[in-house]
Protein backbone atom coordinates (compact mmCIF):
# COMPACT_ATOMS: atom_id res chain seq x y z
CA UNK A 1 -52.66 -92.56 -134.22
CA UNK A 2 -49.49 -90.26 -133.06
CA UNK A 3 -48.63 -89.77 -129.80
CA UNK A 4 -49.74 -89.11 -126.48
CA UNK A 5 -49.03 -86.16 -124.50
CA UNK A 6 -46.28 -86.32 -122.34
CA UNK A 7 -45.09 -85.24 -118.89
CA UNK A 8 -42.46 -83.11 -120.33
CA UNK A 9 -45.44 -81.55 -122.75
CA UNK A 10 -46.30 -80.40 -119.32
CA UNK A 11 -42.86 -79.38 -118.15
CA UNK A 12 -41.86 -77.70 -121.59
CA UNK A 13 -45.58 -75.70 -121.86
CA UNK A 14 -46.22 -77.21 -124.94
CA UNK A 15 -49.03 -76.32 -127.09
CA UNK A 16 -49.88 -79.70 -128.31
CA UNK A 17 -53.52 -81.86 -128.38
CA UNK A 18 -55.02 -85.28 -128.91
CA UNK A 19 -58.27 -85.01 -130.57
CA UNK A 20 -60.74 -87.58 -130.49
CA UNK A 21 -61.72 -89.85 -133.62
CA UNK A 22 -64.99 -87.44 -133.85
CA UNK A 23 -63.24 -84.43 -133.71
CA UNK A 24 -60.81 -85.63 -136.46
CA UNK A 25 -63.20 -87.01 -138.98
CA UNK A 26 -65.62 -83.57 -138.85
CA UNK A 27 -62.83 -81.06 -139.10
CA UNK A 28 -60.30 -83.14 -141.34
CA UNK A 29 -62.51 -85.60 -143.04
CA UNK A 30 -60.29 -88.37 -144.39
CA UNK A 31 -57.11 -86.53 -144.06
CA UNK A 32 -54.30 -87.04 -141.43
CA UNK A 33 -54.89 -84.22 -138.91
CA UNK A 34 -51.19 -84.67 -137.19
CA UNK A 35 -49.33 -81.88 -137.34
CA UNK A 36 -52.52 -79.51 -138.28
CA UNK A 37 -52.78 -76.97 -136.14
CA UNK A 38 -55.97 -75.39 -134.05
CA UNK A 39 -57.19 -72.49 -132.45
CA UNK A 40 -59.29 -72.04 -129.84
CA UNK A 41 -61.98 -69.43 -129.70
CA UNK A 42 -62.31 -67.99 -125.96
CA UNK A 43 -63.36 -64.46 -125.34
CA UNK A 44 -61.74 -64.27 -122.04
CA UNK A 45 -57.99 -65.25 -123.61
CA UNK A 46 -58.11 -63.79 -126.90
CA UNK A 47 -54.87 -64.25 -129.15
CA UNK A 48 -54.07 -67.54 -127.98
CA UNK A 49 -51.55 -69.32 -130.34
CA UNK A 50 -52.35 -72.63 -132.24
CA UNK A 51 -52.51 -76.14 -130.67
CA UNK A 52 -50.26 -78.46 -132.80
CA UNK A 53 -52.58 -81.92 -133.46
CA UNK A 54 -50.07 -84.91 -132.03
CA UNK A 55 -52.38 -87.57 -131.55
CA UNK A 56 -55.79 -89.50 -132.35
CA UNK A 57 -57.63 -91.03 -129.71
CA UNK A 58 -60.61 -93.69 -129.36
CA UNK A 59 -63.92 -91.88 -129.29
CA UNK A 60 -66.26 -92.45 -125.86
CA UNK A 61 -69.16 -92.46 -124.70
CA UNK A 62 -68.89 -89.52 -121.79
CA UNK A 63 -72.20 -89.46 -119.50
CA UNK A 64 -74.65 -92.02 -121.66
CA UNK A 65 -73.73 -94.81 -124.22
CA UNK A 66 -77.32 -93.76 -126.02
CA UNK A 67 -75.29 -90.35 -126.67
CA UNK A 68 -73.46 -89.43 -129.71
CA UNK A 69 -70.11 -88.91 -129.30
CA UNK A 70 -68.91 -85.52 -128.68
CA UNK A 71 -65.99 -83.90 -130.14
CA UNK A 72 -63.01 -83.64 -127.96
CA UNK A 73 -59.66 -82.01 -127.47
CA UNK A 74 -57.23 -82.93 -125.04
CA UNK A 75 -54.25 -80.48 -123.76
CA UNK A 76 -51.45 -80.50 -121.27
């Protein structure tokens, strides 16, 4: 669902993320989480603006397909 992220998300700095399907279903539940925006809690870079949501992606299995699947955010 969305987009992907782009080379010129990379040449432009963008502050834009694909989340996995985990990630979208525990923090949005049913609801469309494009355009949502996110923070991202990290003591060593506090103040860091949002992430704009552009993009759903497949759930995986990481490491183990006995695993649950982890929640994940992807960034330029």
């Amino acid at each position: 669902m969305g987009r992907e992220i782009t080379q010129q998300d990379f040449l432009t700095a963008a502050r834009v993320a694909v989340v996995n399907e985990t990630f979208a279903k525990f923090y949005f539940e049913e609801r469309n989480p494009i355009g949502h925006k996110i923070s991202i809690a990290d003591s060593d870079h506090p103040g860091q603006p949002p992430y704009e949501i552009v993009g759903v992606a497949r759930d995986i299995h990481d490491h183990s397909v006995r695993d649950a699947v982890r929640r994940r955010m992807y960034a330029p």
